[in-house]
N, C-alpha and C. Protein backbone atom coordinates (compact mmCIF):
# COMPACT_ATOMS: atom_id res chain seq x y z
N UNK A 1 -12.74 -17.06 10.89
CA UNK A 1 -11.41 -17.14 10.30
C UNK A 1 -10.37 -17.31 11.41
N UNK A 2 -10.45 -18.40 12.20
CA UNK A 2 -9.77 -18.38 13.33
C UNK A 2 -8.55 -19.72 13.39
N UNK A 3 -8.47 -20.36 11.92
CA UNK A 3 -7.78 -21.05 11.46
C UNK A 3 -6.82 -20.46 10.45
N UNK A 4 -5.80 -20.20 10.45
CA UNK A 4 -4.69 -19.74 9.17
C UNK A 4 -4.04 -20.89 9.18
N UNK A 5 -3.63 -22.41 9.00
CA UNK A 5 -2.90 -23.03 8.89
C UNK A 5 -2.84 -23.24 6.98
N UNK A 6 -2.11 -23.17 6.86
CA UNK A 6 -1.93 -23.67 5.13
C UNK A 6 -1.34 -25.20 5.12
N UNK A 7 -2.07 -26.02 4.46
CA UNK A 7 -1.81 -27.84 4.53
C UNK A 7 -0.82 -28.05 4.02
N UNK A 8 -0.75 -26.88 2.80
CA UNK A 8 0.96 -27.38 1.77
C UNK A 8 1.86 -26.66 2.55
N UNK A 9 2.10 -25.87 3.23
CA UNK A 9 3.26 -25.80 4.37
C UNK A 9 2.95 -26.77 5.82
N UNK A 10 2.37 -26.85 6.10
CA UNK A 10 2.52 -27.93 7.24
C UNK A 10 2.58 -29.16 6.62
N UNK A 11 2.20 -30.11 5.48
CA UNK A 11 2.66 -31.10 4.85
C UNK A 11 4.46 -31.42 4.54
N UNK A 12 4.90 -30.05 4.21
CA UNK A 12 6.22 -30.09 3.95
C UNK A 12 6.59 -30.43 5.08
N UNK A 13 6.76 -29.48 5.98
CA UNK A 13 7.34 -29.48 7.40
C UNK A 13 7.42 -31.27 7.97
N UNK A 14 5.79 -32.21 7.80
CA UNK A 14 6.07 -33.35 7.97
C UNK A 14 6.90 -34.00 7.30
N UNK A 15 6.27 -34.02 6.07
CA UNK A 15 6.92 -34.76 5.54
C UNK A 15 9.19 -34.67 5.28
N UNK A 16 9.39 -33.32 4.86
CA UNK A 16 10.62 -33.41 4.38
C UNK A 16 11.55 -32.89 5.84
N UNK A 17 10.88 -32.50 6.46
CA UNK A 17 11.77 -32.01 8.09
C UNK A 17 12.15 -30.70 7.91
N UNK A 18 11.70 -29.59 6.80
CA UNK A 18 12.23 -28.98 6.56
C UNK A 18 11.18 -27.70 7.23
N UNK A 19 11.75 -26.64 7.54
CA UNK A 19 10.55 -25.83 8.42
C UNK A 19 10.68 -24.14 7.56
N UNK A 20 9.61 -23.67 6.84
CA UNK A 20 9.89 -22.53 6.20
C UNK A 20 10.00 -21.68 7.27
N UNK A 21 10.95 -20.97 7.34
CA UNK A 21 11.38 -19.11 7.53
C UNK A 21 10.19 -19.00 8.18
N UNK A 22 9.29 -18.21 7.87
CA UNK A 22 8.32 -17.08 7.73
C UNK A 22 7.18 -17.69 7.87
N UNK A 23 6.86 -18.76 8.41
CA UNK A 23 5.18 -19.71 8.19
C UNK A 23 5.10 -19.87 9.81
N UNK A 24 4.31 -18.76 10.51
CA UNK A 24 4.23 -19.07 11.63
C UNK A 24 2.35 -18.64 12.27
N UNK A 25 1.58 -19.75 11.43
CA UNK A 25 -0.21 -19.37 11.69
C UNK A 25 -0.75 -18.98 13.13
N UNK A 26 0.12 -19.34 14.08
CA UNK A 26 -0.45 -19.34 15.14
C UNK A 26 0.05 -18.12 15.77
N UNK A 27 0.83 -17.52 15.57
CA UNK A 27 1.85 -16.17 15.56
C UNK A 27 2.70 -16.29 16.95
N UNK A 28 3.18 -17.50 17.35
CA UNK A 28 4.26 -18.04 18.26
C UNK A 28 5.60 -17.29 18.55
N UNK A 29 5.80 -17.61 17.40
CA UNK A 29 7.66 -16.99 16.79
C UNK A 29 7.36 -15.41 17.00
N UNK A 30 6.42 -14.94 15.86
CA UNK A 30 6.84 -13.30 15.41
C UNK A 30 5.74 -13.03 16.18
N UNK A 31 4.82 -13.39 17.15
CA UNK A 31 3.75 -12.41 17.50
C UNK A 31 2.76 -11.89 17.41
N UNK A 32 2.64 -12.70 15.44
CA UNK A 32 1.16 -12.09 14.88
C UNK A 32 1.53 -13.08 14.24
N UNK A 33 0.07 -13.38 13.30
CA UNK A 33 0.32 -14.64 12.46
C UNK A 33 1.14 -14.14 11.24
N UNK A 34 1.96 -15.27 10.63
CA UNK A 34 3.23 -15.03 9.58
C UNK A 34 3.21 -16.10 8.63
N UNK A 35 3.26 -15.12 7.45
CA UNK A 35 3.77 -16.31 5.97
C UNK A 35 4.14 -15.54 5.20
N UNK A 36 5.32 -16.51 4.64
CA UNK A 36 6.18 -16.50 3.89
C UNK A 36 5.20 -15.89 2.30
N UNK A 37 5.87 -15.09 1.39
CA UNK A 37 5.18 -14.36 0.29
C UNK A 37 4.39 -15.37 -0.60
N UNK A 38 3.73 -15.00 -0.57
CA UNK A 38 2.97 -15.69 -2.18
C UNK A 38 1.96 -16.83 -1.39
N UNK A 39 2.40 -17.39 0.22
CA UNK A 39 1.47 -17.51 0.47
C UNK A 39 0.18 -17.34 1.43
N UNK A 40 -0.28 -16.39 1.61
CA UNK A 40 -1.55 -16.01 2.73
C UNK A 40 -2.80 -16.67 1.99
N UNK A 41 -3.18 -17.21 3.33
CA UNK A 41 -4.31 -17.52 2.81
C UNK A 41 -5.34 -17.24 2.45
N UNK A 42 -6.48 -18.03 1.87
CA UNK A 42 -7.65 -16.52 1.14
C UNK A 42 -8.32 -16.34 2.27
N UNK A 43 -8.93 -15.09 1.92
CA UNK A 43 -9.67 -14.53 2.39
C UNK A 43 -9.33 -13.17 3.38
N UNK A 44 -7.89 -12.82 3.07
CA UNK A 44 -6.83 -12.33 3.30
C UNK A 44 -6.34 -11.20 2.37
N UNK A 45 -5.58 -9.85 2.69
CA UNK A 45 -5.46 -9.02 1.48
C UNK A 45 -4.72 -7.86 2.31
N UNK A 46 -3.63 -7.82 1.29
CA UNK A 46 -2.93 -6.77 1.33
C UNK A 46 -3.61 -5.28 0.92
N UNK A 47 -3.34 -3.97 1.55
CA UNK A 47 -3.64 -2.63 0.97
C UNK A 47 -3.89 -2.62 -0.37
N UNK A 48 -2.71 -2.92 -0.54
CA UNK A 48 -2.49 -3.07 -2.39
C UNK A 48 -3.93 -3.84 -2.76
N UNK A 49 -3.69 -4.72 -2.50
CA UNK A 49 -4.72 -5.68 -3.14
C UNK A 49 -6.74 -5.23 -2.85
N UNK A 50 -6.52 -4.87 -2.08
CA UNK A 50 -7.80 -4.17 -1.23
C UNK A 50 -8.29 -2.88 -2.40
N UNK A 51 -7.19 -2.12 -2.34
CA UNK A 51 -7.50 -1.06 -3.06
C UNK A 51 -7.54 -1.30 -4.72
N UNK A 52 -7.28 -1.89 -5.21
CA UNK A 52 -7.18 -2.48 -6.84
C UNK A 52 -8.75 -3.55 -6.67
N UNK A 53 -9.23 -4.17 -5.77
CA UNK A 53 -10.63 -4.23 -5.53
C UNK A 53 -11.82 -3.47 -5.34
N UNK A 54 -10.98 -1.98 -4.67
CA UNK A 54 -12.29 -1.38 -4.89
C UNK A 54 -13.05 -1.02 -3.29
N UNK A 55 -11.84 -1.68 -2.29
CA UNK A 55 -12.25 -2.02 -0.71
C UNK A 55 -11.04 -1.12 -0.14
N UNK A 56 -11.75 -0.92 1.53
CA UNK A 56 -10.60 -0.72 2.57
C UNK A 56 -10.92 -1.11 2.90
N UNK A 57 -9.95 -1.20 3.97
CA UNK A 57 -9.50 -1.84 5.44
C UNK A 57 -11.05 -1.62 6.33
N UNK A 58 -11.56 -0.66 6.15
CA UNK A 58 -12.79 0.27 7.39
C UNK A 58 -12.91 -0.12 8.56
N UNK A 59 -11.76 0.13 8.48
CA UNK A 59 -11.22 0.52 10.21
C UNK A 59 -10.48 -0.78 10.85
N UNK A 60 -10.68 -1.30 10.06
CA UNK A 60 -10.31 -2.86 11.00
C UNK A 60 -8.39 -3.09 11.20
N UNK A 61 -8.08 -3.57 12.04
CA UNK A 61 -6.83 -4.12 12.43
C UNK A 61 -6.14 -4.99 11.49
N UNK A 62 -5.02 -4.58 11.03
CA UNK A 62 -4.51 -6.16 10.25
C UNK A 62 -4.32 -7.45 11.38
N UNK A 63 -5.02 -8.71 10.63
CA UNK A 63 -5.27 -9.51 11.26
C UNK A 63 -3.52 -10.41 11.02
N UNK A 64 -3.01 -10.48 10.21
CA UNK A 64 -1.52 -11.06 9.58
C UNK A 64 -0.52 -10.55 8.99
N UNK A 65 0.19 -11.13 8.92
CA UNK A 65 1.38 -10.55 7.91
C UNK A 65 2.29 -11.13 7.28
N UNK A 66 3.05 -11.20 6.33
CA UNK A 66 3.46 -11.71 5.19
C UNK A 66 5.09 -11.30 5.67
N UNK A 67 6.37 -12.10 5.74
CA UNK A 67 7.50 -11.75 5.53
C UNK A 67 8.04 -11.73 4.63
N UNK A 68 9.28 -11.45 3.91
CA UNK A 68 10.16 -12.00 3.14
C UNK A 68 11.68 -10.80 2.71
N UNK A 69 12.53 -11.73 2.68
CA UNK A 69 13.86 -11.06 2.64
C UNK A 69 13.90 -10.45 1.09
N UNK A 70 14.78 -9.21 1.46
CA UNK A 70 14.82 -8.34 0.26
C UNK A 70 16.15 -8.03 0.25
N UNK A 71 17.29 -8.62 -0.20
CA UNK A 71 18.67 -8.53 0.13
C UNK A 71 18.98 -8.67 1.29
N UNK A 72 19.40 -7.89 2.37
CA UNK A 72 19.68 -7.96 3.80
C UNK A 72 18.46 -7.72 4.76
N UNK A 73 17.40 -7.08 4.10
CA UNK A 73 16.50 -6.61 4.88
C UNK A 73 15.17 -7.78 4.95
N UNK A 74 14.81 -7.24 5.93
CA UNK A 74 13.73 -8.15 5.82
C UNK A 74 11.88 -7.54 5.50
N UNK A 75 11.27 -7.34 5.22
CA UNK A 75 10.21 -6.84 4.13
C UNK A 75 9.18 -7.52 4.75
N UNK A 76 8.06 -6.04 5.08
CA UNK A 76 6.57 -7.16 5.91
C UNK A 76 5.98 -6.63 5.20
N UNK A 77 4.10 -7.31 4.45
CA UNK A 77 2.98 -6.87 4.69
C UNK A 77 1.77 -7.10 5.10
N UNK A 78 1.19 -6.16 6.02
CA UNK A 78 0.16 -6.35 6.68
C UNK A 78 -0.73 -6.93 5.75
N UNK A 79 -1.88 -8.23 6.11
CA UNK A 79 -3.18 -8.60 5.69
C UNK A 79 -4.40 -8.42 6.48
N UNK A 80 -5.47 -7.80 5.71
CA UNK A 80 -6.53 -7.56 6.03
C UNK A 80 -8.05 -8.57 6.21
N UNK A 81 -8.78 -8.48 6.35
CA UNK A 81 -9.20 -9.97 6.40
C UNK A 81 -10.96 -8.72 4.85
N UNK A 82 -10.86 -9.94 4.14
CA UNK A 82 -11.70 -8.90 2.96
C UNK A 82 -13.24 -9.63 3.35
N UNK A 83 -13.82 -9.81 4.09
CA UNK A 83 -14.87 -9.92 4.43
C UNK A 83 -15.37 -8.67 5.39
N UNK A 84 -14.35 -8.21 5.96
CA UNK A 84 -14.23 -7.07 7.08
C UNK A 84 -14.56 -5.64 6.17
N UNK A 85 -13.96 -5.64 4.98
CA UNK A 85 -13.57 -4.53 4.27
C UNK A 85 -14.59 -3.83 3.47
N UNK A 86 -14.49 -2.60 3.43
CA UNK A 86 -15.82 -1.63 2.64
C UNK A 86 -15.26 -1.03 1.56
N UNK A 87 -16.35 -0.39 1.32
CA UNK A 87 -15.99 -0.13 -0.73
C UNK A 87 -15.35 1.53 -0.23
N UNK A 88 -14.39 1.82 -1.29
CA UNK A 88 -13.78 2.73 -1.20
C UNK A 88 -14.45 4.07 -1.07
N UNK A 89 -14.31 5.16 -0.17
CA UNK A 89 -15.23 5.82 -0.27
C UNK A 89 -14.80 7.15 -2.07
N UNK A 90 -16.03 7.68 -1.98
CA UNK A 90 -15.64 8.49 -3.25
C UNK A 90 -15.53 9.88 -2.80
N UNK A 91 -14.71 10.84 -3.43
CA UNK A 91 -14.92 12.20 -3.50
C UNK A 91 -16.39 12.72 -3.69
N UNK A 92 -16.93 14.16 -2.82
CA UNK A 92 -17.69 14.69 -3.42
C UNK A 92 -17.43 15.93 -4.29
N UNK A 93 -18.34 16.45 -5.37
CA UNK A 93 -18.10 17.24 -5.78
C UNK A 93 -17.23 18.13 -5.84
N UNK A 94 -17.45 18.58 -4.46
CA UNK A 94 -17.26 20.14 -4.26
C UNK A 94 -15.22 19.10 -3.43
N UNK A 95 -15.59 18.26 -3.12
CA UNK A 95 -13.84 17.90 -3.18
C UNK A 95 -12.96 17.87 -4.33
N UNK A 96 -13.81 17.47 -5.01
CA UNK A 96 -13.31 17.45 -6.49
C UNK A 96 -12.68 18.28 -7.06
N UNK A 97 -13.64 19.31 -6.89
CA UNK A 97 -13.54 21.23 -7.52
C UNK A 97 -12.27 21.42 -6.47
N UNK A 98 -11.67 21.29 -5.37
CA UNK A 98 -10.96 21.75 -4.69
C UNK A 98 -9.85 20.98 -5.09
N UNK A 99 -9.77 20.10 -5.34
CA UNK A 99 -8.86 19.18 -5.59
C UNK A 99 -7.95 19.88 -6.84
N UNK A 100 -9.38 20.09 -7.96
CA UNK A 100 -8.69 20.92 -9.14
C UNK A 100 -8.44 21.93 -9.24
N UNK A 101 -8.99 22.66 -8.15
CA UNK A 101 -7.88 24.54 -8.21
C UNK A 101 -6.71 24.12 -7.35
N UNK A 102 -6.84 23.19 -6.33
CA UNK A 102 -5.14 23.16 -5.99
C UNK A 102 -3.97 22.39 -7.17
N UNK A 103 -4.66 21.44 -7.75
CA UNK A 103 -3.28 21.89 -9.15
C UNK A 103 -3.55 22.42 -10.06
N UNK A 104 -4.04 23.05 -10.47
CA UNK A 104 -4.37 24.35 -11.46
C UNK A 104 -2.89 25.05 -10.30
N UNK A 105 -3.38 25.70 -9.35
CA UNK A 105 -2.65 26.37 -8.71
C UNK A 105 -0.62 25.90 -8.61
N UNK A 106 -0.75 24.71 -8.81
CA UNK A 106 0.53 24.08 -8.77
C UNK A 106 1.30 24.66 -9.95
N UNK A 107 0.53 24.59 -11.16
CA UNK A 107 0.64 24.55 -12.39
C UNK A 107 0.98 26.08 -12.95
N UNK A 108 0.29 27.10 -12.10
CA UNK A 108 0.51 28.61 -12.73
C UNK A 108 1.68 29.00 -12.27
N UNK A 109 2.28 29.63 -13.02
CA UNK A 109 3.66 30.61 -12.57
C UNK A 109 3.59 31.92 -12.20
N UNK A 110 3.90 32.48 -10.25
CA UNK A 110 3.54 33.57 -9.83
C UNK A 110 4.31 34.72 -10.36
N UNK A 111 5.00 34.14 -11.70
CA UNK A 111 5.76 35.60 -12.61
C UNK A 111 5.34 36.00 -13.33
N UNK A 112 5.00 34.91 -14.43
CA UNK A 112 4.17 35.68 -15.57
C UNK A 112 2.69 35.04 -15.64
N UNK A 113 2.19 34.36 -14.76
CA UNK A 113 0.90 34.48 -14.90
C UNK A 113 0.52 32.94 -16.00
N UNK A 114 1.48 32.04 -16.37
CA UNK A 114 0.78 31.20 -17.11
C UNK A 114 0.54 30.07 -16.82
N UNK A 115 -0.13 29.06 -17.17
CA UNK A 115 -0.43 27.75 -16.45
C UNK A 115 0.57 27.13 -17.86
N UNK A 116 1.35 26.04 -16.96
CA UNK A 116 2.16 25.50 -17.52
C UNK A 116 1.64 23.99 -17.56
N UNK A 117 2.04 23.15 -18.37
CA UNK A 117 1.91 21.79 -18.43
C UNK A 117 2.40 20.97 -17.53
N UNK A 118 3.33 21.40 -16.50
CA UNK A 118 3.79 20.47 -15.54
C UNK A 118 3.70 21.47 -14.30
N UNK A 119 4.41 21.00 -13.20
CA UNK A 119 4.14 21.56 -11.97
C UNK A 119 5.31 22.30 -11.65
N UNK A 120 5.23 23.62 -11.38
CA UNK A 120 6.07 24.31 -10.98
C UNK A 120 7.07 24.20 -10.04
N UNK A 121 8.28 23.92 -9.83
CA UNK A 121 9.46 23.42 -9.45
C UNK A 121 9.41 24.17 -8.25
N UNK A 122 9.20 23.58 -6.87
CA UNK A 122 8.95 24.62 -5.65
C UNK A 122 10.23 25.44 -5.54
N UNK A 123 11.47 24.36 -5.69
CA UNK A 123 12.47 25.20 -5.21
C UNK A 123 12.65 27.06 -5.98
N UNK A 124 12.21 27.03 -7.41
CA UNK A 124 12.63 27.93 -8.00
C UNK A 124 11.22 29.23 -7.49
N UNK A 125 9.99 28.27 -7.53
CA UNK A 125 9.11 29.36 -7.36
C UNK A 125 8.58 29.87 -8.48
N UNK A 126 8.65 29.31 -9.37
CA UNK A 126 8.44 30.00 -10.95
C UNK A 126 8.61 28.75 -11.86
N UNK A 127 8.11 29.36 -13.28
CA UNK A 127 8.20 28.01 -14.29
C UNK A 127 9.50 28.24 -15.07
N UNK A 128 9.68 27.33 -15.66
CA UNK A 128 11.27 27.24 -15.77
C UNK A 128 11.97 28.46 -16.66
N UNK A 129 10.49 28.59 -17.66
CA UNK A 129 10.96 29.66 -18.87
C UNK A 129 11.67 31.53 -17.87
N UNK A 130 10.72 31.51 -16.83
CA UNK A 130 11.13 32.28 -15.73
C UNK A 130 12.51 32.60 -15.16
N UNK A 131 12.44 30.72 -14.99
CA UNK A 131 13.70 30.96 -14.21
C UNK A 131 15.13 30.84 -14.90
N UNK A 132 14.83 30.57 -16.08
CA UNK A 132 15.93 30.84 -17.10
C UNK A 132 16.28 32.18 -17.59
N UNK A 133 15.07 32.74 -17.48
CA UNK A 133 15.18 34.28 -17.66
C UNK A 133 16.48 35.28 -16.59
N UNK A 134 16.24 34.52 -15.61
CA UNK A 134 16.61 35.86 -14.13
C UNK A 134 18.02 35.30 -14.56
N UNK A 135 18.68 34.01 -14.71
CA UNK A 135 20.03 33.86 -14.78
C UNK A 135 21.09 34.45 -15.37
C-alpha cells in the first residue's frame, strides 16, 4: 500500500487547474499523507469505521489522514490501514461481573440503600428522592 494517489483528484488537478485543499498522497504539504473527506482510499479506515467492523488498530500507526474545515476550525482523522487490523478483543467473564457491580454500585443510594434506575448524581451523593428530602 505504498501508493495513495486517487486518479479522480489528480485528473481534476490536470485537467481543470484547480488543486483541492486537503489532497496531499505523498504527505509533502502536511507531513503525512492527506485527503480531503469522503475521500481516502480503500483499504483505509477510520476508528470509527474499524470499530463498527468489528477490528482495531492492533497496535499499528495511523498510516493517513483525512482533513476538512468545520466552520473556522480545521478537523483531522487518522486512517488505519484494515489489512493491519485485528478483531476486537472481548471481555472475560469475570470482567464482565466487575463491570456489573461497578454500576449496580453507581446506581445504589448510600442513604437509603436503594438501587435506582439511573445513576446517582455524584455531586449530591445520593438519589434524588434523598436529596430532596434534606432541603
Amino acid at each position: 500500500m505504498t501508493d495513495l494517489r486517487a486518479a479522480d483528484l489528480d485528473n481534476l488537478a490536470e485537467r481543470t487547474g484547480i488543486r483541492v485543499e486537503f489532497y496531499d498522497p505523498l504527505g509533502t504539504r502536511y507531513g503525512f499523507p492527506t485527503f480531503p473527506y469522503h475521500c481516502a482510499p480503500d483499504g483505509l479506515a477510520t476508528l470509527r469505521q474499524l470499530r463498527a467492523a468489528g477490528l482495531r488498530p492492533g497496535g499499528h500507526d495511523p498510516v493517513a489522514q483525512i482533513y476538512w474545515r468545520h466552520r473556522a476550525n480545521r478537523r483531522v482523522a487518522y486512517l488505519y490501514r484494515t489489512d493491519l487490523a485485528k478483531a476486537k478483543r472481548t471481555a472475560t467473564p469475570a470482567q464482565r461481573e466487575a463491570i456489573a457491580k461497578a454500576l449496580l454500585a453507581r446506581r445504589t443510594c448510600r442513604h437509603c440503600g436503594l438501587v435506582k434506575p439511573y445513576y446517582i448524581p455524584r455531586r449530591y451523593g445520593c438519589c434524588l428522592d434523598c436529596h430532596g428530602g434534606q432541603s
